[in-house]
PDB file of N, CA and C in Angstrom:
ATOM      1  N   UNK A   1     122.429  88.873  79.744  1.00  0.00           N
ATOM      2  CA  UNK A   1     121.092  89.425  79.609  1.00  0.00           C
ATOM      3  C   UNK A   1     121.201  90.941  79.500  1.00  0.00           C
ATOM      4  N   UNK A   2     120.415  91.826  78.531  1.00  0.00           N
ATOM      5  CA  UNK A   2     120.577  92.777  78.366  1.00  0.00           C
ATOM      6  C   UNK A   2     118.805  93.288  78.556  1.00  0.00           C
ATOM      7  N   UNK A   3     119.315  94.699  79.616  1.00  0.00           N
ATOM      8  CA  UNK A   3     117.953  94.974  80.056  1.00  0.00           C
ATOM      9  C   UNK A   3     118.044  96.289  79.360  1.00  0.00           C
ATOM     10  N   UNK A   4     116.593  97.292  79.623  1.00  0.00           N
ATOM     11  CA  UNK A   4     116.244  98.598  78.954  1.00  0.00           C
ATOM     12  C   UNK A   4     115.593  98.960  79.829  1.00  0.00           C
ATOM     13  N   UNK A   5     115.867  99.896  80.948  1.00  0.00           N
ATOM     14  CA  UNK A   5     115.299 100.949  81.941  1.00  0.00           C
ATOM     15  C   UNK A   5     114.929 101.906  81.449  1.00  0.00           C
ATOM     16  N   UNK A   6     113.507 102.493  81.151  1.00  0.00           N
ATOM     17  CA  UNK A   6     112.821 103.950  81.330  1.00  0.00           C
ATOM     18  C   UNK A   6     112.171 104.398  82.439  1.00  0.00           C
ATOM     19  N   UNK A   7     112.733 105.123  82.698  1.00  0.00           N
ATOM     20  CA  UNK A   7     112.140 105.794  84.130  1.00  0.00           C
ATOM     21  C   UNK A   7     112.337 107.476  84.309  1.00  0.00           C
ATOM     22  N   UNK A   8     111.587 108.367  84.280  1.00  0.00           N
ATOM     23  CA  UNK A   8     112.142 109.256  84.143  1.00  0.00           C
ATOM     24  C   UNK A   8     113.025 110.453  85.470  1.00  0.00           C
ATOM     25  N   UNK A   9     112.456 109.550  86.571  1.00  0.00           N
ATOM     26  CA  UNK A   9     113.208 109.728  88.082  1.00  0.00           C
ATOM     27  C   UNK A   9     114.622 109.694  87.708  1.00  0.00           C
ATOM     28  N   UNK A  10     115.792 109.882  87.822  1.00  0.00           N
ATOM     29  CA  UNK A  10     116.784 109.781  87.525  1.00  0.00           C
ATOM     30  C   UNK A  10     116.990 109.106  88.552  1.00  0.00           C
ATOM     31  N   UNK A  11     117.074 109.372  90.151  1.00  0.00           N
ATOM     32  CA  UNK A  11     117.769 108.662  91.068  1.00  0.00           C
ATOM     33  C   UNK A  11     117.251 107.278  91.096  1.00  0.00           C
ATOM     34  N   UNK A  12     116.005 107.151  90.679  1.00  0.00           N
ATOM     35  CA  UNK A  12     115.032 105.868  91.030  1.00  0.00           C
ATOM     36  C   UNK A  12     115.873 104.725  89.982  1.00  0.00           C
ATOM     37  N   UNK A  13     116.261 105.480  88.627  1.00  0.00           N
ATOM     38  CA  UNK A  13     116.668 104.573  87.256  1.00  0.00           C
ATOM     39  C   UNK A  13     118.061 104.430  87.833  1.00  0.00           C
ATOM     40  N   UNK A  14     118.471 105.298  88.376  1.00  0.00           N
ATOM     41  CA  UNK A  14     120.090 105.047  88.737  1.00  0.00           C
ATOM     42  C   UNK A  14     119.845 104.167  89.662  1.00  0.00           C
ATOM     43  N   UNK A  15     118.868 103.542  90.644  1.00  0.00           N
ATOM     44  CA  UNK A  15     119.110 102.977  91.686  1.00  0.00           C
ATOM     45  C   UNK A  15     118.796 101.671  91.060  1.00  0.00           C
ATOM     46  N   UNK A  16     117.922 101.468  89.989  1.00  0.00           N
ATOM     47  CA  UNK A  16     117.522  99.945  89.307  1.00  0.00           C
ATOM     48  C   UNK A  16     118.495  99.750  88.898  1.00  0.00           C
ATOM     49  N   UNK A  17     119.371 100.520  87.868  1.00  0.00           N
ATOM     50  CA  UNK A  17     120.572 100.073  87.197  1.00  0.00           C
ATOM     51  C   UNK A  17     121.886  99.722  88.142  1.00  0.00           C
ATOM     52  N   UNK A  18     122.134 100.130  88.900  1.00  0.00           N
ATOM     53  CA  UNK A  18     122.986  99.955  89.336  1.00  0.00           C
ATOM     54  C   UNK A  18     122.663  98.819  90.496  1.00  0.00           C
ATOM     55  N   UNK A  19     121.752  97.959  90.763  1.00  0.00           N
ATOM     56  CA  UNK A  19     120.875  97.003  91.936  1.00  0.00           C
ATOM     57  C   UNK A  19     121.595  95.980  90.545  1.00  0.00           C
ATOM     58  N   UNK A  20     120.700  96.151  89.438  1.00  0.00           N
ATOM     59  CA  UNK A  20     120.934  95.409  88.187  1.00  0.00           C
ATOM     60  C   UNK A  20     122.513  94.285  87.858  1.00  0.00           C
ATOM     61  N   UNK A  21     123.294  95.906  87.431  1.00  0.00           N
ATOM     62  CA  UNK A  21     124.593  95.530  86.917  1.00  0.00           C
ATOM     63  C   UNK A  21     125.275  95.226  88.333  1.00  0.00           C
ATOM     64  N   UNK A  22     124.884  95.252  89.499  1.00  0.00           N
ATOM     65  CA  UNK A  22     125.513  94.527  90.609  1.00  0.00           C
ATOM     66  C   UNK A  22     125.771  93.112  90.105  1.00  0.00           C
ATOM     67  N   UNK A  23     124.294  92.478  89.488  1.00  0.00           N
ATOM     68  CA  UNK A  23     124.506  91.010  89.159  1.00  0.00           C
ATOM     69  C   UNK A  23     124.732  90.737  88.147  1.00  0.00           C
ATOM     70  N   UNK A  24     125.355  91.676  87.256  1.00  0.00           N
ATOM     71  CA  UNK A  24     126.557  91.262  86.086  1.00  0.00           C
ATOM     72  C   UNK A  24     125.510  91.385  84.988  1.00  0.00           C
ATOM     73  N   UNK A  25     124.380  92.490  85.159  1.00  0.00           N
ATOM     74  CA  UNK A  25     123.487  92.145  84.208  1.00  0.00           C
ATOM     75  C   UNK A  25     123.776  93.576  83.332  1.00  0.00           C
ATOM     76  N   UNK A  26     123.505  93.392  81.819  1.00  0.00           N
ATOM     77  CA  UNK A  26     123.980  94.756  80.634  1.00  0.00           C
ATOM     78  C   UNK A  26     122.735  95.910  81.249  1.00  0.00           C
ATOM     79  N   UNK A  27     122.894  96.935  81.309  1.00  0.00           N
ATOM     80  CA  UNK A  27     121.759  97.742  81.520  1.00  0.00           C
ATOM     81  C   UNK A  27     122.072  99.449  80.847  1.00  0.00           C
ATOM     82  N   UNK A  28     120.667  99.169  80.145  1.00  0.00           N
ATOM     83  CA  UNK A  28     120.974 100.703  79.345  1.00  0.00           C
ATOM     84  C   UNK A  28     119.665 101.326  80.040  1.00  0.00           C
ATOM     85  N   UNK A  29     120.146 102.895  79.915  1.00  0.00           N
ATOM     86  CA  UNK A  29     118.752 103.466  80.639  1.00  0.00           C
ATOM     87  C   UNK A  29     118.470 105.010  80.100  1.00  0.00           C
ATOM     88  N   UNK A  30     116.971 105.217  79.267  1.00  0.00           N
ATOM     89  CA  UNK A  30     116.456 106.025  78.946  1.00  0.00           C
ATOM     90  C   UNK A  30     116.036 106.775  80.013  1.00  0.00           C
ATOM     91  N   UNK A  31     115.729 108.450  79.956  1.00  0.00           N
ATOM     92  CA  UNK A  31     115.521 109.243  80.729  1.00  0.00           C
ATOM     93  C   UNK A  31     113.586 110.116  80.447  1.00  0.00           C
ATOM     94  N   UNK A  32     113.221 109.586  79.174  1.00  0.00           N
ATOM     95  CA  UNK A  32     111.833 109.835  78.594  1.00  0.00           C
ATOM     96  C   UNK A  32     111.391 108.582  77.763  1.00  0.00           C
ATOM     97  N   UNK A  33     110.432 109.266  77.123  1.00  0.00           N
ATOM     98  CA  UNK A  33     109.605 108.088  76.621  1.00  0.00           C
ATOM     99  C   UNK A  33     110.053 107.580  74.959  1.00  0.00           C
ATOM    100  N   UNK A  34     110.798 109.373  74.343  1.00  0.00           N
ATOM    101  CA  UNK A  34     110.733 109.173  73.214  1.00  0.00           C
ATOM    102  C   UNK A  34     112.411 108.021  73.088  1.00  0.00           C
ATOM    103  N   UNK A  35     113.680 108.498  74.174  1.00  0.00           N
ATOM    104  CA  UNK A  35     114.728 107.574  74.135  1.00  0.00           C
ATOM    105  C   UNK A  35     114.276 106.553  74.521  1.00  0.00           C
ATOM    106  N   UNK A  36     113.779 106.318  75.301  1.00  0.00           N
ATOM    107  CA  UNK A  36     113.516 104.716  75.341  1.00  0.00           C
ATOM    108  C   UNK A  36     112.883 104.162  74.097  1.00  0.00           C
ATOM    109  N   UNK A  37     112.303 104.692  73.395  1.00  0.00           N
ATOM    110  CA  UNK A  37     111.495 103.645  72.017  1.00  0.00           C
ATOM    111  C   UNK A  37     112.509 103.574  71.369  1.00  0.00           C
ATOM    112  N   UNK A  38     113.474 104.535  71.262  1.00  0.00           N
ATOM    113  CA  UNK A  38     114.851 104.769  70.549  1.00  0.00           C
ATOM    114  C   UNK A  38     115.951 103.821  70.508  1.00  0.00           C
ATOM    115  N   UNK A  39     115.852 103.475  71.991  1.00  0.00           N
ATOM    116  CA  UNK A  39     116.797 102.529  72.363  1.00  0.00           C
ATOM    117  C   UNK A  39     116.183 101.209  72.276  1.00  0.00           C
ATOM    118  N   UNK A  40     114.661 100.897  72.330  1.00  0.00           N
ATOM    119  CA  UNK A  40     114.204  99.567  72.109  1.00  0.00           C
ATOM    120  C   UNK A  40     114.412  99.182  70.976  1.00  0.00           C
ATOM    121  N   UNK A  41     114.195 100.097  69.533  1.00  0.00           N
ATOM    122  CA  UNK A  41     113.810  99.955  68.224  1.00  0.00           C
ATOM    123  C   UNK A  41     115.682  99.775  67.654  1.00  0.00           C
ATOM    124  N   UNK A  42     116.638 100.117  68.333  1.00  0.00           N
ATOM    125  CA  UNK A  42     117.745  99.730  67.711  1.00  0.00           C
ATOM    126  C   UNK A  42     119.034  98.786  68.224  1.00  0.00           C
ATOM    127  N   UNK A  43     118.464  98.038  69.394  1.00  0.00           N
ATOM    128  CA  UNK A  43     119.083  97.275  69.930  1.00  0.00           C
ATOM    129  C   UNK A  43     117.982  96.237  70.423  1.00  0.00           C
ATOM    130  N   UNK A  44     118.229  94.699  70.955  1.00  0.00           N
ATOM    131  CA  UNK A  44     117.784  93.896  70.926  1.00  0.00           C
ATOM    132  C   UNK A  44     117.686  93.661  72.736  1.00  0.00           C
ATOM    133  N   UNK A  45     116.256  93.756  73.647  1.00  0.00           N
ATOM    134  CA  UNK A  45     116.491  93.462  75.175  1.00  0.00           C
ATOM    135  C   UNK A  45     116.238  92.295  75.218  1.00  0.00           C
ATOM    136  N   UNK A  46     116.652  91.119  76.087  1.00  0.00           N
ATOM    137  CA  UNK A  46     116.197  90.468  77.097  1.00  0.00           C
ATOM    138  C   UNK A  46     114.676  90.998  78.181  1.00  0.00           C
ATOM    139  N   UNK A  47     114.502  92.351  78.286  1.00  0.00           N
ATOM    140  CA  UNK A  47     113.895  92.955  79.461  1.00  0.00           C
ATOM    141  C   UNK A  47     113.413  94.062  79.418  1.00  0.00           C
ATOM    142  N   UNK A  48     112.061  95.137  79.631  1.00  0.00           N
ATOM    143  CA  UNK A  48     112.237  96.053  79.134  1.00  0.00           C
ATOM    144  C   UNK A  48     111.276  96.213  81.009  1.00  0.00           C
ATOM    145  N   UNK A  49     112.126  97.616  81.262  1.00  0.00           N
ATOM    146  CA  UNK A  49     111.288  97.790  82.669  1.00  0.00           C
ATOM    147  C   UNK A  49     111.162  99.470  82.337  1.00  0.00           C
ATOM    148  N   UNK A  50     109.516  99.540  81.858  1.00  0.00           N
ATOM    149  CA  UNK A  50     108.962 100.858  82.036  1.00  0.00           C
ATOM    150  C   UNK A  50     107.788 101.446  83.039  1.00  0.00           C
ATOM    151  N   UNK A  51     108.355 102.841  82.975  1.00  0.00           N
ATOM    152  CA  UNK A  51     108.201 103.865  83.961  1.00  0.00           C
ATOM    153  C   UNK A  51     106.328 103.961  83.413  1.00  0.00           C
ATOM    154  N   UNK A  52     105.569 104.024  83.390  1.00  0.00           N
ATOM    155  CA  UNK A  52     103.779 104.437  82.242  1.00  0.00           C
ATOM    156  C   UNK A  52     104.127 105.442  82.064  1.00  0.00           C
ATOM    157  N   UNK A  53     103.949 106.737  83.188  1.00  0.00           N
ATOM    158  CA  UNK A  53     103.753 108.099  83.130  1.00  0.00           C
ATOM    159  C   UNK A  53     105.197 108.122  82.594  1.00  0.00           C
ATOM    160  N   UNK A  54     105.583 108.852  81.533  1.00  0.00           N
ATOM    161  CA  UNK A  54     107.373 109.365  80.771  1.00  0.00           C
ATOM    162  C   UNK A  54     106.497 110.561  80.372  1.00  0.00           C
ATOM    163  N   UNK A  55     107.481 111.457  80.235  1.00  0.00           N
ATOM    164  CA  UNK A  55     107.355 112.539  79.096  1.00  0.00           C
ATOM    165  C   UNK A  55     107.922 111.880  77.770  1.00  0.00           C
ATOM    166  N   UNK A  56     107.047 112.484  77.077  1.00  0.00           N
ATOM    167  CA  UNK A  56     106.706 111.945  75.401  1.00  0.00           C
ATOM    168  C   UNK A  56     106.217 111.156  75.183  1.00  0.00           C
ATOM    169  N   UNK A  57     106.727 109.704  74.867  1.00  0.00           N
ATOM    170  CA  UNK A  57     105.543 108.422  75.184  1.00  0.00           C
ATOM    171  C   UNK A  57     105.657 107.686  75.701  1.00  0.00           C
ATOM    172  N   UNK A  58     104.411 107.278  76.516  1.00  0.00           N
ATOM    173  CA  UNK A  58     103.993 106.606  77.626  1.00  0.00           C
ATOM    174  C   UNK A  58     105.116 105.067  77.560  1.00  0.00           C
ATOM    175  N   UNK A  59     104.605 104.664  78.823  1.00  0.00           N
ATOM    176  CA  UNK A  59     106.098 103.656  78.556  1.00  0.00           C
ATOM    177  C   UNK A  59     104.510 102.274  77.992  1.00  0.00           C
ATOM    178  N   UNK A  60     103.880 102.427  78.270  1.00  0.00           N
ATOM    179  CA  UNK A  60     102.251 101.657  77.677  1.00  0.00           C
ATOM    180  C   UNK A  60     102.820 101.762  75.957  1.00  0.00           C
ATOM    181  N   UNK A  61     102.492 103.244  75.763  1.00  0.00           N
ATOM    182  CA  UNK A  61     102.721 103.294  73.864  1.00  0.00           C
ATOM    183  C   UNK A  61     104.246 102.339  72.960  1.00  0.00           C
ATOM    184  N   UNK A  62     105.444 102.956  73.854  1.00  0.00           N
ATOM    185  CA  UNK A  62     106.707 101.824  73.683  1.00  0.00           C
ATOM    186  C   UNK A  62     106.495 100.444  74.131  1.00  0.00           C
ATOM    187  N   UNK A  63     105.862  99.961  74.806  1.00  0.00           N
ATOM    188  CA  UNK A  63     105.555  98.414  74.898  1.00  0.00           C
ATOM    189  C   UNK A  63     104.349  97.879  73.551  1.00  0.00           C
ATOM    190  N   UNK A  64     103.567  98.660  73.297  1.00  0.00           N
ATOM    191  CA  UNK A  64     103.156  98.383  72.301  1.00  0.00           C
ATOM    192  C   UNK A  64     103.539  98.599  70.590  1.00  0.00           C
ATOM    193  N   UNK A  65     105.028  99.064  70.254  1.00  0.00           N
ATOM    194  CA  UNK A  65     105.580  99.786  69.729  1.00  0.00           C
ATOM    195  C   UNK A  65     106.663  98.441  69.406  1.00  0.00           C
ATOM    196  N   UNK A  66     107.211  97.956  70.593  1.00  0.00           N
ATOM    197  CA  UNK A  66     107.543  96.838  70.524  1.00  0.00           C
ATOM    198  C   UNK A  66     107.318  95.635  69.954  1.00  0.00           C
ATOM    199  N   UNK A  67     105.995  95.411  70.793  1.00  0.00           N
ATOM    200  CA  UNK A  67     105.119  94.487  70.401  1.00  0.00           C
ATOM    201  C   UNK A  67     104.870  94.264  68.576  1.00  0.00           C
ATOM    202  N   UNK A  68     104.776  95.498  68.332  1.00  0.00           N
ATOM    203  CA  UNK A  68     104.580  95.473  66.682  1.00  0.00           C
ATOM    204  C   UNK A  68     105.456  94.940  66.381  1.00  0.00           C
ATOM    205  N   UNK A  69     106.873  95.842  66.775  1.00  0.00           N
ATOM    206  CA  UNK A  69     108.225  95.283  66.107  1.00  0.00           C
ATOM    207  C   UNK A  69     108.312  93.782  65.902  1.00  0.00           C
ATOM    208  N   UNK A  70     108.413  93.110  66.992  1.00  0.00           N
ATOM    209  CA  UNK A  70     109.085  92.208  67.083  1.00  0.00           C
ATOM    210  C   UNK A  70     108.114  91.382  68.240  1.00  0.00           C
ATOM    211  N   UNK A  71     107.357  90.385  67.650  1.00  0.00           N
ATOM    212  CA  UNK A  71     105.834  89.194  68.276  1.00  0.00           C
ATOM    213  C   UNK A  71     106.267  88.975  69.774  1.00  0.00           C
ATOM    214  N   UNK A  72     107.816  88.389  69.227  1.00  0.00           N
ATOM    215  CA  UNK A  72     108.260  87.567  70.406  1.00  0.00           C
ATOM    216  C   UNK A  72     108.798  88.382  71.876  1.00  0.00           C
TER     217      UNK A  72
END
């Protein structure tokens, strides 16, 4: 399973990711709003766990950004 962390806390995203890949799970992790759409739009998640408030766009605007992309 491959997850996608935006959060822009650093310690908070370091503490999901690393809780995460404890249980053998893939985890990539954006630090704003605009890498995370970045990283949704060119790789394929299982999971997407966003932060709302990001600098640049909202983690609301990348879930709907998604949504366009790809129904499912």
């Amino acid at each position: 399973m491959r997850i996608l962390v935006v959060e822009d806390e650093k310690k908070l995203a370091d503490m999901v990711a690393r809780g995460l890949k404890a249980e053998r799970l893939a985890v990539d992790v954006a630090h704003d709003g605009e890498a995370g759409w970045q990283m949704a739009n060119a790789y394929e998640y299982d999971l997407a766990i966003l932060d709302l408030m990001l600098p640049g766009l909202s983690g609301t605007e990348i879930l709907r950004r998604i949504r366009r992309k790809n129904s499912t």
